[in-house]
Protein backbone atom coordinates (compact mmCIF):
# COMPACT_ATOMS: atom_id res chain seq x y z
CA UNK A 1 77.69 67.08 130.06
CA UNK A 2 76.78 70.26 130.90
CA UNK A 3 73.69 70.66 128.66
CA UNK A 4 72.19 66.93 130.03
CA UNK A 5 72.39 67.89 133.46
CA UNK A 6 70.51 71.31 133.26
CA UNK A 7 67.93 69.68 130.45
CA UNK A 8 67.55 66.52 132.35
CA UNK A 9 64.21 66.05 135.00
CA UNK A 10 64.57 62.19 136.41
CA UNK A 11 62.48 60.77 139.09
CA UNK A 12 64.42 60.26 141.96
CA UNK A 13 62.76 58.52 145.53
CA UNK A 14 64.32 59.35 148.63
CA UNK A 15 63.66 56.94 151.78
CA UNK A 16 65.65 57.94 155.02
CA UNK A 17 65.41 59.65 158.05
CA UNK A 18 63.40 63.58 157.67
CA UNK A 19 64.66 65.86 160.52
CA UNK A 20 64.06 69.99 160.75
CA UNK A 21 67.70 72.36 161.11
CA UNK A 22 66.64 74.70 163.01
CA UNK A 23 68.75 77.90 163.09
CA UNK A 24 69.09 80.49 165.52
CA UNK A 25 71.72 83.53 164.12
CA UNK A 26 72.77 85.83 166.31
CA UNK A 27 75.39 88.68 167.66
CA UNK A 28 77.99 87.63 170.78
CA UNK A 29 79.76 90.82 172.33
CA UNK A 30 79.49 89.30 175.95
CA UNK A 31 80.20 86.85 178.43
CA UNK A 32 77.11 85.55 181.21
CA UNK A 33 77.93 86.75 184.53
CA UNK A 34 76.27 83.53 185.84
CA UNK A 35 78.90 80.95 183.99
CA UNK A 36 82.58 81.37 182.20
CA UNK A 37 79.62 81.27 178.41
CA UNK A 38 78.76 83.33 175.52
CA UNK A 39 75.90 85.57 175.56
CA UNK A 40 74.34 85.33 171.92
CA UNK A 41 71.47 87.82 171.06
CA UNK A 42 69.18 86.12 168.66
CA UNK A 43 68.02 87.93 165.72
CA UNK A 44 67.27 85.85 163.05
CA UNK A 45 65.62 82.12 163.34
CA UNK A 46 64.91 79.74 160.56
CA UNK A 47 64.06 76.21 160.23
CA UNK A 48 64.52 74.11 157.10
CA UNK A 49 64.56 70.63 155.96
CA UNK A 50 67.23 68.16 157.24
CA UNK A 51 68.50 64.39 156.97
CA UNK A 52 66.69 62.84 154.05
CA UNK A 53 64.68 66.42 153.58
CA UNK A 54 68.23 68.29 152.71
CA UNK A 55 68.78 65.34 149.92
CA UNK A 56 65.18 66.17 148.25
CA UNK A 57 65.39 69.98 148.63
CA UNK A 58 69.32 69.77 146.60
CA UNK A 59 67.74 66.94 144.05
CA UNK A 60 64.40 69.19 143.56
CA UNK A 61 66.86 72.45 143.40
CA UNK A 62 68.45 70.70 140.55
CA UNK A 63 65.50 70.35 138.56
CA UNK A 64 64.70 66.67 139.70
CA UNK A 65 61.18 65.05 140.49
CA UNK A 66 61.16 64.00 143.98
CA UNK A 67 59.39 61.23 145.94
CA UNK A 68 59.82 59.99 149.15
CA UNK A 69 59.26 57.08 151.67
CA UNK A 70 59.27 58.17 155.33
CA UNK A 71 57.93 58.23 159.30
CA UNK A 72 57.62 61.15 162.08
CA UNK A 73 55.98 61.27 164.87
CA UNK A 74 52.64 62.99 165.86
CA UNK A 75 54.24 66.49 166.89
CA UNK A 76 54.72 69.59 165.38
CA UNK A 77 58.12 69.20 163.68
CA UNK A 78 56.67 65.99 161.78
CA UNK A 79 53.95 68.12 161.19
CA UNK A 80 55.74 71.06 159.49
CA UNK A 81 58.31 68.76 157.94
CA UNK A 82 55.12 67.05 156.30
CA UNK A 83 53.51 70.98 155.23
CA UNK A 84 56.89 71.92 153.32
CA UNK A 85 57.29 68.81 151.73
CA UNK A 86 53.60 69.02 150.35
CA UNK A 87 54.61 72.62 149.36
CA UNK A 88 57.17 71.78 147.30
CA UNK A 89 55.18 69.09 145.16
CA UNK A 90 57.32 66.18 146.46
CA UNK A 91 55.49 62.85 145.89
CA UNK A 92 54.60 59.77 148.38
CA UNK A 93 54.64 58.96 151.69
CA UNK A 94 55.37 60.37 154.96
CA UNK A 95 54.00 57.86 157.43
CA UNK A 96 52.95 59.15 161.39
CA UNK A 97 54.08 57.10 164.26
CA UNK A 98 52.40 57.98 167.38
CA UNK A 99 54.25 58.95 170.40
CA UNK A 100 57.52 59.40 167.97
CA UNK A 101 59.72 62.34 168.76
CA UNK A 102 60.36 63.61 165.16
CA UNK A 103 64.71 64.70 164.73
CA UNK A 104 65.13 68.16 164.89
CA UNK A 105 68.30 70.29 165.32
CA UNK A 106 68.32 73.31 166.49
CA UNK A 107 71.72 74.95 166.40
CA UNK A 108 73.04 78.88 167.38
CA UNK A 109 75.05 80.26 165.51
CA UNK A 110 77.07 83.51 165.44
CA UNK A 111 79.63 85.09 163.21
CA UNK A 112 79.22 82.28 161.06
CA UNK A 113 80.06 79.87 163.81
CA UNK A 114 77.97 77.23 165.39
CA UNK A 115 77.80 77.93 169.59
CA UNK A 116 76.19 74.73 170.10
CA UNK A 117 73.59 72.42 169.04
CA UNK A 118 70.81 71.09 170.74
CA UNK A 119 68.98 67.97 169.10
CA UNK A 120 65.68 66.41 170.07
CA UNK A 121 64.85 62.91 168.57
CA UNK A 122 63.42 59.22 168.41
CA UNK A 123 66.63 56.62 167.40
CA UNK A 124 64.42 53.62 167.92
CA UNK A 125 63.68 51.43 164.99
CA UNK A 126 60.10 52.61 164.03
CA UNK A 127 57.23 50.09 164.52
CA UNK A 128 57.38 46.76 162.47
CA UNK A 129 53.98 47.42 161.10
CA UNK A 130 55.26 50.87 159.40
CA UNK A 131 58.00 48.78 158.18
CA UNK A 132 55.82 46.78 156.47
CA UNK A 133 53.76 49.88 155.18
CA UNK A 134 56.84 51.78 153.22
CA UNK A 135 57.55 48.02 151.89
CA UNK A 136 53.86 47.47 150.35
CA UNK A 137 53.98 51.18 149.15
CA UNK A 138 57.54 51.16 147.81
CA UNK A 139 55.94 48.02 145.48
CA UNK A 140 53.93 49.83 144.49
CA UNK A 141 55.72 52.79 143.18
CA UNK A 142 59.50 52.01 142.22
CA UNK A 143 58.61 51.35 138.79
CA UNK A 144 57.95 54.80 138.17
CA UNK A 145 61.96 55.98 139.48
CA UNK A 146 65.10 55.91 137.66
CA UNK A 147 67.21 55.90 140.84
CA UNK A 148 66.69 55.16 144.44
CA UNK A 149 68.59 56.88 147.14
CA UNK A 150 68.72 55.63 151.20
CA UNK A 151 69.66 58.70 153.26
CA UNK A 152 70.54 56.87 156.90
CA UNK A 153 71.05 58.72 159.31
CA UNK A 154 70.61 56.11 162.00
CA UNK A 155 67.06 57.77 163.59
CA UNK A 156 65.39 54.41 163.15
CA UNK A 157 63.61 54.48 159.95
CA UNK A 158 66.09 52.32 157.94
CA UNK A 159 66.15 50.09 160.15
CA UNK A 160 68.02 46.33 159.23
CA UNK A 161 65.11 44.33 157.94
CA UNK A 162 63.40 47.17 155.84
CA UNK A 163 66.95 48.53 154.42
CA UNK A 164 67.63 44.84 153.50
CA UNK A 165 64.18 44.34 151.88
CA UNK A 166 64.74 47.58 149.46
CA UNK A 167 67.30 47.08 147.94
CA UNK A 168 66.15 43.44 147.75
CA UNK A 169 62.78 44.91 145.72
CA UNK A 170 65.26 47.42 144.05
CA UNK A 171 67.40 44.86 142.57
CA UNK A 172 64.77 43.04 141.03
CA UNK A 173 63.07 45.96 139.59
CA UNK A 174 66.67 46.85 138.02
CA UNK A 175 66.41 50.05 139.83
CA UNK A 176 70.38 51.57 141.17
CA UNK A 177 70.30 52.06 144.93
CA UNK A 178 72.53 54.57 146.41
CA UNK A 179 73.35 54.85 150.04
CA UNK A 180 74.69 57.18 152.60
CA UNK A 181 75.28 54.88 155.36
CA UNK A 182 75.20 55.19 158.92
CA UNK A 183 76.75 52.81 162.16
CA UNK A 184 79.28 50.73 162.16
CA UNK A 185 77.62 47.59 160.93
CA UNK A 186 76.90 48.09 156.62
CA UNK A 187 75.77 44.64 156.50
CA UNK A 188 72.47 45.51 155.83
CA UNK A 189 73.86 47.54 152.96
CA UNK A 190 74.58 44.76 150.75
CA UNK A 191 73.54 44.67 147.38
CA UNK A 192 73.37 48.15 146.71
CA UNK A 193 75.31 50.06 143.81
CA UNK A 194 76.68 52.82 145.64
CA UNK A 195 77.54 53.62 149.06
CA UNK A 196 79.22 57.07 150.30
CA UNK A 197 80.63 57.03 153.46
CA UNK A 198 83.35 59.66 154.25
CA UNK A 199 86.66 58.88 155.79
CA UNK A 200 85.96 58.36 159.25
CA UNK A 201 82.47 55.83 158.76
CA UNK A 202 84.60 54.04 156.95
CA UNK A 203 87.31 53.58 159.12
CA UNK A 204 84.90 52.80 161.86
CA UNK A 205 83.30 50.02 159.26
CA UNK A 206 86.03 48.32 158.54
CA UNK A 207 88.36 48.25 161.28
CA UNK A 208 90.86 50.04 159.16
CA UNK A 209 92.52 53.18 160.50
CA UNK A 210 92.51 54.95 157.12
CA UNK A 211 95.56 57.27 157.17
CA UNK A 212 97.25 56.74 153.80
CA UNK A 213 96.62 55.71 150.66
CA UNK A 214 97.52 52.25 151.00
CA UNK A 215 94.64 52.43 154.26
CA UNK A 216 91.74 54.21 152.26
CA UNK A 217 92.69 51.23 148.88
CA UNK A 218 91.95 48.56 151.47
CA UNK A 219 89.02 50.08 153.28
CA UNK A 220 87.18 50.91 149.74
CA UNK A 221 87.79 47.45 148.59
CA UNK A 222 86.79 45.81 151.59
CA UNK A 223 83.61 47.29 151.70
CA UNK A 224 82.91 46.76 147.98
CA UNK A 225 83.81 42.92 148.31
CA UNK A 226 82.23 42.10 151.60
CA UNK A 227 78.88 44.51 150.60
CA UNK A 228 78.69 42.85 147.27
CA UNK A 229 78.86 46.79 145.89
CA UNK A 230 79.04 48.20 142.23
CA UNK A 231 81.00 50.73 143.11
CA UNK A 232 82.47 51.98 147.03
CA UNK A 233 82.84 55.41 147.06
CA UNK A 234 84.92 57.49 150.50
CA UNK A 235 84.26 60.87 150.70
CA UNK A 236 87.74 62.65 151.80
CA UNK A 237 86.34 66.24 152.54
CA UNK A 238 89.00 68.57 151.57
CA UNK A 239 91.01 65.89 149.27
CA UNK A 240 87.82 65.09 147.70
CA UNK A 241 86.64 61.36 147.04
CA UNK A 242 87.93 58.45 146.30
CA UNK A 243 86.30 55.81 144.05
CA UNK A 244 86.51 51.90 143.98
CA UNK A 245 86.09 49.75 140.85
CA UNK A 246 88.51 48.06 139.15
CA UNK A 247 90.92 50.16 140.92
CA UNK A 248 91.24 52.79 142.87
CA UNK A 249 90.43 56.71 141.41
CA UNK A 250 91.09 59.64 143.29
CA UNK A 251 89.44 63.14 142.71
CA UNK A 252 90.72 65.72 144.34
CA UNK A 253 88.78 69.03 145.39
CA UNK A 254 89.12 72.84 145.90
CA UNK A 255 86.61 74.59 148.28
CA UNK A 256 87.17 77.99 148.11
CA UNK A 257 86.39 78.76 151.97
CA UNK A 258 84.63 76.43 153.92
CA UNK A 259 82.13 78.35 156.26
CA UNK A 260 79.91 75.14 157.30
CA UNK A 261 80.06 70.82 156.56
CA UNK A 262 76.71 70.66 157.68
CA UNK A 263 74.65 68.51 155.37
CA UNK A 264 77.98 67.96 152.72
CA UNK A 265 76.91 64.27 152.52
CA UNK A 266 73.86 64.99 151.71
CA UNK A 267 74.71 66.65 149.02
CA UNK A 268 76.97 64.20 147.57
CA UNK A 269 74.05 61.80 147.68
CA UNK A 270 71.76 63.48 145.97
CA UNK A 271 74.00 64.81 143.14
CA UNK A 272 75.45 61.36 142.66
CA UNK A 273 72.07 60.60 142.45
CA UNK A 274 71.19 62.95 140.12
CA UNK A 275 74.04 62.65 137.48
CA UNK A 276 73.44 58.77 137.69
CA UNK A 277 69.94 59.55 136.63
CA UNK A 278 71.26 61.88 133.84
CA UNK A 279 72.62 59.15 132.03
CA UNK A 280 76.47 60.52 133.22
CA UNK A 281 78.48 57.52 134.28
CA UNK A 282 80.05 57.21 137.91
CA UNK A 283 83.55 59.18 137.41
CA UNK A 284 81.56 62.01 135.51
CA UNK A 285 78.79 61.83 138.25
CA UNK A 286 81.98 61.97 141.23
CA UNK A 287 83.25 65.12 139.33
CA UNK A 288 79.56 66.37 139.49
CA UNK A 289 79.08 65.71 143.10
CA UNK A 290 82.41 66.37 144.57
CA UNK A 291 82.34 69.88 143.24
CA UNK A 292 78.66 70.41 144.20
CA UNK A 293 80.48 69.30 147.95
CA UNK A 294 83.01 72.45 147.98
CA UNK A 295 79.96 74.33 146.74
CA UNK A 296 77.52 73.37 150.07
CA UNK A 297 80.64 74.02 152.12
CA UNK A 298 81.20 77.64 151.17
CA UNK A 299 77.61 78.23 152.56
CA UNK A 300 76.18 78.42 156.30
CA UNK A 301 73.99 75.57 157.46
CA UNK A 302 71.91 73.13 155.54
CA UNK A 303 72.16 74.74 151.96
CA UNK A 304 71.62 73.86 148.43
CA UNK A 305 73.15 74.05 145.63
CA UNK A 306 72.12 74.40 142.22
CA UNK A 307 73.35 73.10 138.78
CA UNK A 308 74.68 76.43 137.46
CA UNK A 309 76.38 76.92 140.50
CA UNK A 310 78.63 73.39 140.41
CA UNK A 311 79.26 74.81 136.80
CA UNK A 312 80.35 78.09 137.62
CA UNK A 313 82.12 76.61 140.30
CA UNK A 314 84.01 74.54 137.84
CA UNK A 315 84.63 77.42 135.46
CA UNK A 316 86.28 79.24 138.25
CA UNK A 317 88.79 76.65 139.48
CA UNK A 318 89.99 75.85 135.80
CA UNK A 319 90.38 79.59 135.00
CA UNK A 320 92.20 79.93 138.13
CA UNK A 321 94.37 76.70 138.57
CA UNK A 322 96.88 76.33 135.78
CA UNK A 323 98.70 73.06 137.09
CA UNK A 324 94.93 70.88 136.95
CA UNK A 325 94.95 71.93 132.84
CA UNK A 326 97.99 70.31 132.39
CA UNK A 327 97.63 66.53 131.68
CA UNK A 328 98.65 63.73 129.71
CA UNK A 329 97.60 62.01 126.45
CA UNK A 330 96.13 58.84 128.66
CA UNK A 331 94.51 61.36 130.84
CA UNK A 332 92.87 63.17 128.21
CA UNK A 333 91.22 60.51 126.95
CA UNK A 334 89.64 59.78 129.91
CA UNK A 335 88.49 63.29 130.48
CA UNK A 336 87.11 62.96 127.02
CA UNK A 337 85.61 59.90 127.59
CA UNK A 338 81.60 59.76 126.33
CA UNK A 339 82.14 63.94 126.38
CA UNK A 340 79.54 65.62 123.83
CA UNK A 341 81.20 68.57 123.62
CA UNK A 342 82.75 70.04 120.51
CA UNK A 343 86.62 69.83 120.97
CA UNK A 344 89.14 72.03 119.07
CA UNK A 345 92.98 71.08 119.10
CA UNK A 346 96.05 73.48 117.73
CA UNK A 347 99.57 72.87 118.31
CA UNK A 348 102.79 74.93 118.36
CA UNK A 349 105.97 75.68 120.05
CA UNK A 350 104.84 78.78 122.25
CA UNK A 351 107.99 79.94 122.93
CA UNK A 352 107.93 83.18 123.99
CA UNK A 353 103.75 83.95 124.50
CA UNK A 354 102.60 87.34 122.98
CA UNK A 355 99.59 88.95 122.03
CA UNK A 356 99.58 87.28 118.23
CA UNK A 357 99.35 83.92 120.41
CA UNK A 358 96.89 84.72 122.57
CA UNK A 359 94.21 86.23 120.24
CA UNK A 360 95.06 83.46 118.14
CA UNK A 361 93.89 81.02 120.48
CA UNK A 362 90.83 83.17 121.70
CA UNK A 363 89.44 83.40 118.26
CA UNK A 364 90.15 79.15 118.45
CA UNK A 365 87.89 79.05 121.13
CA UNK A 366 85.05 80.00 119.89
CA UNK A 367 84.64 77.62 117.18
CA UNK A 368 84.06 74.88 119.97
CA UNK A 369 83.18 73.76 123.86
CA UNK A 370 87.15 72.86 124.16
CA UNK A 371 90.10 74.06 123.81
CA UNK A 372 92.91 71.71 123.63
CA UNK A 373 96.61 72.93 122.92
CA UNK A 374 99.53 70.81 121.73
CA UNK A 375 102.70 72.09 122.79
CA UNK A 376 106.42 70.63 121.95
CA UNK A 377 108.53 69.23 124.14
CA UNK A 378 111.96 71.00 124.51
CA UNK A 379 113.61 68.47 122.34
CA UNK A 380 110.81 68.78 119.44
CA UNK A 381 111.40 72.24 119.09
CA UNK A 382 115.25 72.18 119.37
CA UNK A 383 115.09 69.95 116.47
CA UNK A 384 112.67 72.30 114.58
CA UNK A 385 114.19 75.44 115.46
CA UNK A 386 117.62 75.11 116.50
CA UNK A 387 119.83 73.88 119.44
CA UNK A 388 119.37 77.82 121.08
CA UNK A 389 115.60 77.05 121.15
CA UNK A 390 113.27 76.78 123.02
CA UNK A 391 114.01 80.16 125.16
CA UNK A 392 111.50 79.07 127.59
CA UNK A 393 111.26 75.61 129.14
CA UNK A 394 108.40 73.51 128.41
CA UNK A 395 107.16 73.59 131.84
CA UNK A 396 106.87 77.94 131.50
CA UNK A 397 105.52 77.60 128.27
CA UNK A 398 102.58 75.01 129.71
CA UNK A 399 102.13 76.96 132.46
CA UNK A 400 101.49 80.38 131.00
CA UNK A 401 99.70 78.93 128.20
CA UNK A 402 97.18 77.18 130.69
CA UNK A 403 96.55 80.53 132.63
CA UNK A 404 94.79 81.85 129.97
CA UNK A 405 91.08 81.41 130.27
CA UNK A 406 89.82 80.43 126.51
CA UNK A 407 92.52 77.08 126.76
CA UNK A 408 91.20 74.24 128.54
CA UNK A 409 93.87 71.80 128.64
CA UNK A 410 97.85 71.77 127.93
CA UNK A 411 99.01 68.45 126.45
CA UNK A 412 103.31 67.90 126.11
CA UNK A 413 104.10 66.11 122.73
CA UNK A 414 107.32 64.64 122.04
CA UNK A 415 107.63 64.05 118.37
CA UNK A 416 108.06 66.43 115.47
CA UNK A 417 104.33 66.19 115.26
CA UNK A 418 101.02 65.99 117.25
CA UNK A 419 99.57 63.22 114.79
CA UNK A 420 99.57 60.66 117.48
CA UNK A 421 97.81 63.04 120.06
CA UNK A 422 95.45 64.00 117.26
CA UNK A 423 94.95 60.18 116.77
CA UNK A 424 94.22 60.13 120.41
CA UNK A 425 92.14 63.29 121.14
CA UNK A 426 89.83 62.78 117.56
CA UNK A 427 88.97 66.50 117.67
CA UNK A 428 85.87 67.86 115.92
CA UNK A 429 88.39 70.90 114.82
CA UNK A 430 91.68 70.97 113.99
CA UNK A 431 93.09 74.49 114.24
CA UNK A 432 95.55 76.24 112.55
CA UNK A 433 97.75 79.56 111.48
CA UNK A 434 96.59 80.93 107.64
CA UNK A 435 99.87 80.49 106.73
CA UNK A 436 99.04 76.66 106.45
CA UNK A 437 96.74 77.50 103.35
CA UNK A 438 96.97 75.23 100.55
CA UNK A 439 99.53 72.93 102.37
CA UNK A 440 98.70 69.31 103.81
CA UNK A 441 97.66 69.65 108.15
CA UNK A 442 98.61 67.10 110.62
CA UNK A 443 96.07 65.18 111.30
CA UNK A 444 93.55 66.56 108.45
CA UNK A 445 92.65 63.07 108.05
CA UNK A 446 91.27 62.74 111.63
CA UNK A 447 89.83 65.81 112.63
CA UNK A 448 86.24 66.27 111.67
CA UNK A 449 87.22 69.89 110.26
CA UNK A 450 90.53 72.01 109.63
CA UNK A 451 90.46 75.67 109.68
CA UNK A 452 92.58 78.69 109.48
CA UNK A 453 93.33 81.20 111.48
CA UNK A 454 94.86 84.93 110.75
CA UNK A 455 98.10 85.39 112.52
CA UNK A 456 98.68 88.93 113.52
CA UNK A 457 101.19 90.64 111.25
CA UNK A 458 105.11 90.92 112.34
CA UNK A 459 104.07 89.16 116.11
CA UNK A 460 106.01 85.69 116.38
CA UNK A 461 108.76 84.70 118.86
CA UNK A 462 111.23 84.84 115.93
CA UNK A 463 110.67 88.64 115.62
CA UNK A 464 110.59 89.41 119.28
CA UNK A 465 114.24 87.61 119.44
CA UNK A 466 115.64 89.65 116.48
CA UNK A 467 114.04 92.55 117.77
CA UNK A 468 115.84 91.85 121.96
CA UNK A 469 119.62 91.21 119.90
CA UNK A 470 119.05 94.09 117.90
CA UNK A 471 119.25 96.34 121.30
């Protein structure tokens, strides 16, 4: 997965509503004597791309090839919006209304809080006759896009008819539309593949306090049935996102500190996006964009994100949590699901974990992308090594075994043997100890490949038991 995202380059057209962030960072040590407010000295300002411009800058920071449909008005934030955009090579158009008051936000911030934001802005639908401009231009051009992403932000330029009439035009030019809605009324929504509103949008759309999970199941399905969607998708900020297909699949997030949520939906859209375009399918592309999510967050203001980043990110949290590396056989599969990656499996008791383990394992590593370990349950190894074994409960020996970085994943077997996980899994490399040289593997005649590994001499649990009743 890893290797198709960061060699991938799709074509990727936003449409949506362009508005400037304007920041202006500064220092508050005092209070005005004229009002009970904060005194902020200004520093630093910046302005960057907002709306529908934060969705291209994260899509072109992830190596995509942007185009986009749009309208400002005739003043000097449409005009800058319209410079950077031609400065960064994105393709299409960017339409002028006159008399339009393009969005821009400018908000202070200090000590990595926002003060207060001021916002300037046009929310009329823009003029029927630009309506009809983006529609003859967007015939024109959607052939040449693998995906097609709405960015709403309710400033006028998605307005009912048009947004109705795209993914109209999209549908029959088998092109996926993706949509991060605005309002209360999604009806002009319907049709598309994706939508991904976050909690509160889509209580206020369907009429459905969401508050559990039984809530969020009925609002997701409701708005897939009634919008006629592939796929409904509720963003759940810290608790991640929530998918709805055939059922309902919830991925959970970590975000290490959150310092700002400005612009987090944007970013979901446009990785979504992205992944989609990537040729990952939609759990694989939530995973993708959910992390990229707690990435954004742990910035200030508007930011992107890049690919390495959402990997690293990813990295991190499975070095770090133990408990999210230790799954089933079902869920394994699924992880596994359409993976590329090369996947190694070993198996053992684990008892007591020492350093003959451990390098073991590390030297397992390397021979693919993933490391899978079988462990036995507590009543597979009593019946293999006695009724005074295991010393340590399965749930220790998981748990300490899944804090080390070089395993990926911790899989309970209850048998004598892991040949029905093996059966499951279909590793490319079946792992194990030298001592298995000459003798018939478990699973030989599934895995790909079997090979043997040293075991450090006189380390094993056996010797470190002898060794505690000898004192």
């Amino acid at each position: 997965m890893k290797e198709r995202l960061i060699s991938c380059m799709p074509k990727v057209l936003v449409i949506g509503d362009l508005m400037l962030d304007h920041y202006l960072w500064g220092r508050c040590e005092r209070i005005s004597p004229e009002a009970p407010v904060q005194i902020v000295d200004i520093y630093k300002e910046e302005m960057s791309l907002g709306g529908a411009g934060n969705v291209i800058n994260n899509l072109l920071s992830f190596g995509a090839k942007v185009g986009v449909l749009s309208v400002v008005g005739d003043d000097k934030t449409g005009e800058f919006i319209r410079e950077e955009l031609f400065k960064k090579g994105v393709l299409g158009d960017i339409f002028v209304q006159k008399g339009r008051v393009t969005s821009k936000k400018s908000r202070v911030i200090a000590l990595h809080q926002q003060i207060v934001r001021v916002d300037r802005e046009s929310r009329d639908d823009i003029s029927e006759s630009l309506q009809n401009k983006i529609i003859d231009r967007f015939l024109d051009i959607v052939s040449g896009y693998d995906i097609v992403l709405l960015s709403d932000y309710g400033k006028g330029v998605l307005s009912k008819t048009l947004t109705k009439k795209l993914i109209e035009i999209s549908n029959e030019n088998k092109k996926r539309v993706l949509v991060d809605p605005k309002g209360s009324d999604y009806s002009k929504y319907r049709g598309a593949f994706l939508i991904t509103p976050n909690k509160k949008e889509a209580s206020e759309a369907t009429s459905i306090n969401i508050k559990d999970d039984d809530s969020l199941k009925k609002a997701g399905f409701l708005l897939k049935r009634e919008l006629d969607l592939d796929y409904a998708v509720i963003t759940l900020s810290e608790e991640g996102m929530a998918i709805f297909k055939d059922d309902m699949i919830k991925i959970p997030t970590v975000a290490r500190e959150v310092y700002d949520v400005t612009g987090a939906g944007d970013t979901v859209l446009s990785a979504f996006g992205y992944a989609l375009s990537c040729g990952l399918d939609v759990i694989d592309s939530a995973h993708f964009a959910n992390s990229a999510a707690a990435v954004a967050v742990g910035k200030v203001g508007s930011a992107t994100v890049t690919i390495e980043e959402v990997i690293k990110y990813d990295q991190s949290l499975l070095a770090c949590d133990s408990e999210n590396k230790i799954v089933t056989k079902d869920e394994i599969v699924k992880i596994l699901k359409n993976s590329n990656e090369k996947i190694v499996f070993t198996n053992g008791c684990f008892d007591i974990l020492h350093i003959g383990h451990v390098k073991y394992l590390q030297k397992a590593k390397t021979l693919g992308d993933i490391l899978i370990v079988g462990v036995n349950s507590d009543d597979s190894v009593r019946r293999l090594k006695g009724e005074k074994r295991p010393i340590n409960p399965f749930e220790d020996r998981a748990y300490l075994l899944s804090a080390l970085e070089c395993v990926d994943f911790v899989i309970e077997f209850k048998e004598d043997t892991p040949y029905e996980l093996i059966k499951a899994i279909k590793p490319d490399i079946l792992v194990k100890g030298a001592d298995y040289k000459d003798k018939e593997v478990v699973g030989s005649d599934i895995a790909k490949e079997v090979r043997l590994i040293e075991f450090i001499e006189g380390k094993s649990t056996t010797e470190i038991i002898k060794r505690v009743k000898e004192r």
